[in-house]
Protein backbone atom coordinates (compact mmCIF):
# COMPACT_ATOMS: atom_id res chain seq x y z
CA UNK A 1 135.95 -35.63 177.51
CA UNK A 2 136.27 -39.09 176.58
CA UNK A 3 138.70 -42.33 177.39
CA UNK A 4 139.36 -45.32 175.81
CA UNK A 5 138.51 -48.44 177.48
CA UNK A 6 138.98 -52.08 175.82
CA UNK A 7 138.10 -50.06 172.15
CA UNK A 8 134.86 -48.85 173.91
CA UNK A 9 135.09 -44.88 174.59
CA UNK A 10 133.91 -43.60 177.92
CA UNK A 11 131.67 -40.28 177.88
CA UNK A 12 133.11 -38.23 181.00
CA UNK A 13 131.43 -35.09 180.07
CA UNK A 14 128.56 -36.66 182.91
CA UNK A 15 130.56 -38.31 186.05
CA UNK A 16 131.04 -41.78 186.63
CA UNK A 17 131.99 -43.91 189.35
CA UNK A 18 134.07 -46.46 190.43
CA UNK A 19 133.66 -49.04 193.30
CA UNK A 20 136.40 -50.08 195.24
CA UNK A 21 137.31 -53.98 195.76
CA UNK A 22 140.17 -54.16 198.51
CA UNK A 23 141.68 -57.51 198.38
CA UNK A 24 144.38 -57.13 201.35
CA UNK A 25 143.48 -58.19 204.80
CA UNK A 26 144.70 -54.62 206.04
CA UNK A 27 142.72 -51.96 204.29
CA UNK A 28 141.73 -48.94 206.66
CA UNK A 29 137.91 -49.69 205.86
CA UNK A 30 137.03 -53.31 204.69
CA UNK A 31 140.34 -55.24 204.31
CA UNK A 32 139.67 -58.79 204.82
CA UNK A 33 135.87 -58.83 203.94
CA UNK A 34 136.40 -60.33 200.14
CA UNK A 35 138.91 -62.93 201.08
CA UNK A 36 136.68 -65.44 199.80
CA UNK A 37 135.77 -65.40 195.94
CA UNK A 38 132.42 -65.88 195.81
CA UNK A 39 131.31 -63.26 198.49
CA UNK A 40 133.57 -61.19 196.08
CA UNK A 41 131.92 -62.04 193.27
CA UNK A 42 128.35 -60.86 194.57
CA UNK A 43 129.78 -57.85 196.03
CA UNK A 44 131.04 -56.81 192.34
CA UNK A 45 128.07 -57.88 191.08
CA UNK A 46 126.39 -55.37 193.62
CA UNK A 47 128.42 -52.11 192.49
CA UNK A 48 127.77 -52.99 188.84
CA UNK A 49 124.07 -53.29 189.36
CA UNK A 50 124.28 -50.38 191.53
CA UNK A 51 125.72 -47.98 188.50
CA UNK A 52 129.73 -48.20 188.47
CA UNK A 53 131.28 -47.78 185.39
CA UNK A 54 134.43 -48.89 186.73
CA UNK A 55 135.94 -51.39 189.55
CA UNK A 56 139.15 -50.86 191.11
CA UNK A 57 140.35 -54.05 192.60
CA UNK A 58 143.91 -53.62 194.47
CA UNK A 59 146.35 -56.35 196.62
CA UNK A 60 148.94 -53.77 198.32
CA UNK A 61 147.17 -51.38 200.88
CA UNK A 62 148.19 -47.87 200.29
CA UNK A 63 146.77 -46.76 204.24
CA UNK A 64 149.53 -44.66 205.93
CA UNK A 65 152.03 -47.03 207.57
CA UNK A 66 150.64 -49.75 205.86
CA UNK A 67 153.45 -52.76 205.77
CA UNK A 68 155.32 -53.99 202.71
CA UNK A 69 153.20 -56.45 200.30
CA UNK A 70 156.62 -58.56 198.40
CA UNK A 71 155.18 -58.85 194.97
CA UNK A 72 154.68 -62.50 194.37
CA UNK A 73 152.23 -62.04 197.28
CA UNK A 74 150.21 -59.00 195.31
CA UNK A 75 150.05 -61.32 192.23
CA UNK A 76 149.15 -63.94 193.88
CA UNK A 77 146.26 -61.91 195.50
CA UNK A 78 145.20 -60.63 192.22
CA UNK A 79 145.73 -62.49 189.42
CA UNK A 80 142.81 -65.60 190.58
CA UNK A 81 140.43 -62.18 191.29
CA UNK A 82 141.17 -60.67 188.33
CA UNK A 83 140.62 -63.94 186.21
CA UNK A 84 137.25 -64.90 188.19
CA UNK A 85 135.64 -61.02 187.50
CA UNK A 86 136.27 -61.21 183.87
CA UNK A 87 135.33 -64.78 183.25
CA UNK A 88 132.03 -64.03 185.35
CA UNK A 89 131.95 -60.28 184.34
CA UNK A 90 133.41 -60.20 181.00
CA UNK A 91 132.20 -56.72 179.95
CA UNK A 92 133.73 -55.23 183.11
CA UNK A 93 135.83 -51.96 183.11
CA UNK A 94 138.82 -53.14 185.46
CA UNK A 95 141.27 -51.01 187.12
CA UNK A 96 144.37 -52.47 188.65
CA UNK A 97 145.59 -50.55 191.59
CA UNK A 98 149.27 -50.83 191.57
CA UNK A 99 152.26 -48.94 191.54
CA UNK A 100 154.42 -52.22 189.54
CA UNK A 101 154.80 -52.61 186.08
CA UNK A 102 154.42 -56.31 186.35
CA UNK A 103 151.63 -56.53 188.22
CA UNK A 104 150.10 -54.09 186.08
CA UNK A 105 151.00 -56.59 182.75
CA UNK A 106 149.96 -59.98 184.27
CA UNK A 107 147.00 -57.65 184.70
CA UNK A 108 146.53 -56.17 181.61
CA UNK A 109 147.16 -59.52 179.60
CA UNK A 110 144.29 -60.93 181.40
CA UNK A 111 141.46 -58.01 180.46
CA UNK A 112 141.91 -55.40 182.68
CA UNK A 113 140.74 -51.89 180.95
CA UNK A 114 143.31 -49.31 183.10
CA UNK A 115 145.87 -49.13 185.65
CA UNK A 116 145.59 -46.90 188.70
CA UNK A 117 149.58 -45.81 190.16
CA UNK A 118 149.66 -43.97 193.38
CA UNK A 119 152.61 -43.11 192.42
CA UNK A 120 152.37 -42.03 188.66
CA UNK A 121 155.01 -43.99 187.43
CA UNK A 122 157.52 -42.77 190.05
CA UNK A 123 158.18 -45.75 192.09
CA UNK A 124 158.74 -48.18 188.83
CA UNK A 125 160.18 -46.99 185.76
CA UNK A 126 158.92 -49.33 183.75
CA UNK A 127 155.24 -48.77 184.66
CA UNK A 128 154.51 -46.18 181.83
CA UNK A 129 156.09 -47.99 179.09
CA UNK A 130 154.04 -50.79 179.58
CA UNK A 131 150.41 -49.14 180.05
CA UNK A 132 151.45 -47.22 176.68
CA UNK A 133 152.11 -50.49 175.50
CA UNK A 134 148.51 -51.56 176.10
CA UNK A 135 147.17 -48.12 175.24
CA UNK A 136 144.74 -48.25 178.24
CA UNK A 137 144.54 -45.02 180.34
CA UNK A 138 146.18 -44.47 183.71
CA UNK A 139 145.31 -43.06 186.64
CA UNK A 140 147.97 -41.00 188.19
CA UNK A 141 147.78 -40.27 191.91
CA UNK A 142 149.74 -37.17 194.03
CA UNK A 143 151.69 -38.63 196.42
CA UNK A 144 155.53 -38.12 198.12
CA UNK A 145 157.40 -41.23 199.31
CA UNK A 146 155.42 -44.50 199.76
CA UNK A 147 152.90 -45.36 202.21
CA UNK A 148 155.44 -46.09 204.91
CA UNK A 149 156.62 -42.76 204.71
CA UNK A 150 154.26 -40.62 203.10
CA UNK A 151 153.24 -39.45 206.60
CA UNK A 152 156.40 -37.40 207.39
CA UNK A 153 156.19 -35.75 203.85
CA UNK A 154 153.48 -33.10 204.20
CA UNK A 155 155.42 -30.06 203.97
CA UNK A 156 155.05 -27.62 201.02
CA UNK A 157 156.15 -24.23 199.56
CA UNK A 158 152.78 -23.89 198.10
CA UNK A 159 150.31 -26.91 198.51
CA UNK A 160 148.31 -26.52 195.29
CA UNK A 161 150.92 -24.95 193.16
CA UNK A 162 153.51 -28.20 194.11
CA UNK A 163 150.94 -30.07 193.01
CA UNK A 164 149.86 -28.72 189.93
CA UNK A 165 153.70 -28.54 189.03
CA UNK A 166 154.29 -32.49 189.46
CA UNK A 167 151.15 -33.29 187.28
CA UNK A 168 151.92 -31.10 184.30
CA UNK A 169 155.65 -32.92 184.76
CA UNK A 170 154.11 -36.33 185.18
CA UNK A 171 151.58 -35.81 182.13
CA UNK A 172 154.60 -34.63 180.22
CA UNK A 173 156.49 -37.55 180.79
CA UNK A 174 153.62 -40.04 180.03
CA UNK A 175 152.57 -38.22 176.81
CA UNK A 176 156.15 -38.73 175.80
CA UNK A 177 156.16 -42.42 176.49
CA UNK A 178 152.98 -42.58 174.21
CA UNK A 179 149.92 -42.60 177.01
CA UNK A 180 146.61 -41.09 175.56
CA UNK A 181 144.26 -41.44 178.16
CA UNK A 182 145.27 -39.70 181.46
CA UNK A 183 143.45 -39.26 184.40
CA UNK A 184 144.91 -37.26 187.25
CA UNK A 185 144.11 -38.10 191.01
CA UNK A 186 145.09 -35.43 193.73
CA UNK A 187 145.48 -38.09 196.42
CA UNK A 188 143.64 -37.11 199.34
CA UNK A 189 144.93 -38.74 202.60
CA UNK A 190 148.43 -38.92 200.66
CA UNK A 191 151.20 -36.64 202.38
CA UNK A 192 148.41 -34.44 203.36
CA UNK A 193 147.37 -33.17 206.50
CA UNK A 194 144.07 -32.82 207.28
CA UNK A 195 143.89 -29.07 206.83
CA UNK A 196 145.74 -30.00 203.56
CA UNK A 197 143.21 -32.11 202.59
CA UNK A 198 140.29 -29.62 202.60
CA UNK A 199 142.40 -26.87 201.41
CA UNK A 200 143.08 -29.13 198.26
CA UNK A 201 139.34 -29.62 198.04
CA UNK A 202 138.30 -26.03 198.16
CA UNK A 203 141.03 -25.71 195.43
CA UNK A 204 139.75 -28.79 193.19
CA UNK A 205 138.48 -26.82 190.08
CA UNK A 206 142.14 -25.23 189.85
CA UNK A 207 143.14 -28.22 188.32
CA UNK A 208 141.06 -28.42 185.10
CA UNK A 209 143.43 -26.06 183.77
CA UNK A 210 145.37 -29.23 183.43
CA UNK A 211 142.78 -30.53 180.69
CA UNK A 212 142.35 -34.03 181.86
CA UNK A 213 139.71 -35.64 183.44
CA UNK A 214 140.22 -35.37 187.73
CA UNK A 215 139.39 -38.30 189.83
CA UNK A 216 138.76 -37.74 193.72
CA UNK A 217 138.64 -40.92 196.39
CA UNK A 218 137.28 -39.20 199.29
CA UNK A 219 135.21 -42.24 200.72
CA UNK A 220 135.42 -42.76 204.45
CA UNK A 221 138.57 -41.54 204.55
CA UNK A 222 140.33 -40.10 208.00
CA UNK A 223 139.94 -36.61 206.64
CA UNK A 224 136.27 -37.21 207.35
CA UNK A 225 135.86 -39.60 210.22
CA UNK A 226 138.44 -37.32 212.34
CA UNK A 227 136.89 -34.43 211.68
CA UNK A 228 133.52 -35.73 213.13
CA UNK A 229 135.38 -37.89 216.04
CA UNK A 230 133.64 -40.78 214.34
CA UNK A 231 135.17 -43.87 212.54
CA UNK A 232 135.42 -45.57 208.90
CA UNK A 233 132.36 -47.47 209.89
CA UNK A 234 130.21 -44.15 210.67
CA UNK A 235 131.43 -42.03 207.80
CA UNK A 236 128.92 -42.50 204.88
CA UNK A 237 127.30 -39.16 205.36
CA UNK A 238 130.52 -37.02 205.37
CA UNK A 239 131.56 -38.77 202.31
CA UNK A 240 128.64 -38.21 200.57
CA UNK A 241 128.51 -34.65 201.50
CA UNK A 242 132.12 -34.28 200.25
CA UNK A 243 131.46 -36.30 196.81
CA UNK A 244 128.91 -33.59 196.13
CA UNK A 245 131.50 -30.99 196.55
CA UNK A 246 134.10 -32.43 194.18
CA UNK A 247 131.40 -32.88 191.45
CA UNK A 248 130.75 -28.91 191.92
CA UNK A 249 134.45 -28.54 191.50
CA UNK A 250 134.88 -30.79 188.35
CA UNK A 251 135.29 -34.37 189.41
CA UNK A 252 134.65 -36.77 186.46
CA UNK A 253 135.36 -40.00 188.76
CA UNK A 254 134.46 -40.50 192.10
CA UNK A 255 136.21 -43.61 193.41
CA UNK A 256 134.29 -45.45 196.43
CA UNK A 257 133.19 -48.11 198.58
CA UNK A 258 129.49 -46.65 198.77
CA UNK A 259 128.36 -47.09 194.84
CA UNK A 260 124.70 -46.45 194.79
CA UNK A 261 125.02 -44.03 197.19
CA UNK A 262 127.49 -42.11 195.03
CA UNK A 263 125.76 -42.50 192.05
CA UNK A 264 122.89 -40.81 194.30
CA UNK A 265 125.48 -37.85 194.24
CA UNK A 266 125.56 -37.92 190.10
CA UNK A 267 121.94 -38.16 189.76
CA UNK A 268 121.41 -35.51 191.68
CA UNK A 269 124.34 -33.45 190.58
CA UNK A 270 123.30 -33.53 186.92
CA UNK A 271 119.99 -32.25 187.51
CA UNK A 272 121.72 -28.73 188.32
CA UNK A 273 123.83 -29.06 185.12
């Protein structure tokens, strides 16, 4: 299971990871703390040294509730970011975490290797045109409404079949517009409940039936920290315990803010494979 990434193909068959750079001063775990570029810069420089394949830098905080970002602001964010990590990290796999197409171009013109839509396409029409016109892969998140409202949208006929159903539809519709590389993301935290999050766990492996790889962003998310009356700050341990479990389940990506100690979770997870 490969993708293609700036003409260079990426070996899945062992999982990789991806660090997460928040540049928004209201992200649930470190929003604020890379507001200045260098500090940034060595932080990057940190998860590449520490093993991640992948960065995932976003503008536009997806937390529940989180407040409207107007998009002159999330270029604005972004585009100096983007520019500084591939002039000092020209190599550098870069995933843009946005759900607009224009964002996502200004992006994409500059170097960036994929795009990462919570919402799959649904919230611009535009947005899977223009990562077929690049031909880099997409990541395509589960999710109902938008972060304001996503909240109110947890109820289901059947959790895991709903959300089998709207990947095989969104994979059909991007395979049509000409994507190649696809990579499917159940969105944990995302019109979930917290017994909804677990049960999609436990379910994970149900979706390689969908033959693409699966990436899971479990890290210090409320699914853990509530369920051990701790906080963000405290939650290292749950997530690593929970990383483990998506590898066993198929994971190809985990998606973090903890990179060496995830790729502690590979390691150790392809000794039993």
């Amino acid at each position: 299971m490969t993708i293609n990434c700036k003409g260079n193909l990426v070996d899945l068959s062992a999982p990789k990871v991806m660090g997460i750079l928040n540049v928004t001063p209201d992200s649930f775990y470190d929003g604020g703390r890379y507001s200045d570029i260098q500090k940034m810069l060595s932080h990057v420089e940190k998860m590449l040294n520490d093993g991640a394949t992948f960065v995932d830098i976003g503008a536009y905080s997806s937390r529940p509730g989180a407040d409207p970002v107007s998009e002159v602001d999330e270029l604005s964010r972004l585009l100096p970011i983007v520019e500084a990590l591939l002039k000092e990290f020209p190599e550098i796999l870069l995933s843009i975490d946005t759900f607009r197409s224009n964002v996502a171009e200004q992006c994409l013109h500059r170097g960036a290797a994929l795009v990462n839509d919570i919402s799959a396409g649904k919230l611009d029409e535009k947005m899977l045109s223009v990562i077929a016109r690049f031909k880099v892969p997409c990541i395509m998140m589960h999710m109902r409404g938008n972060p304001r409202t996503m909240s109110d949208q947890t109820q289901y006929d059947d959790l895991i079949e709903d959300i089998h159903f709207y990947f095989s539809e969104r994979l059909a519709m991007a395979r049509k517009m000409g994507l190649n590389d696809m990579i499917i993301d159940p969105g944990f935290g995302f019109a979930k409940t917290l017994r909804q999050n677990y049960e999609l766990l436990q379910d994970l492996d149900l979706f390689q039936s969908l033959d693409v790889p699966v990436l899971v962003g479990l890290s210090r998310k409320s699914m853990i920290y509530k369920t051990l009356k701790s906080d963000p700050e405290n939650a290292l341990n749950g997530t690593t315990a929970l990383n483990m479990l998506a590898l066993s389940k198929g994971a190809k990506i985990l998606r973090v803010h903890d990179v060496k100690e995830a790729m502690e979770c590979v390691q150790l997870y392809n000794q039993m494979s």
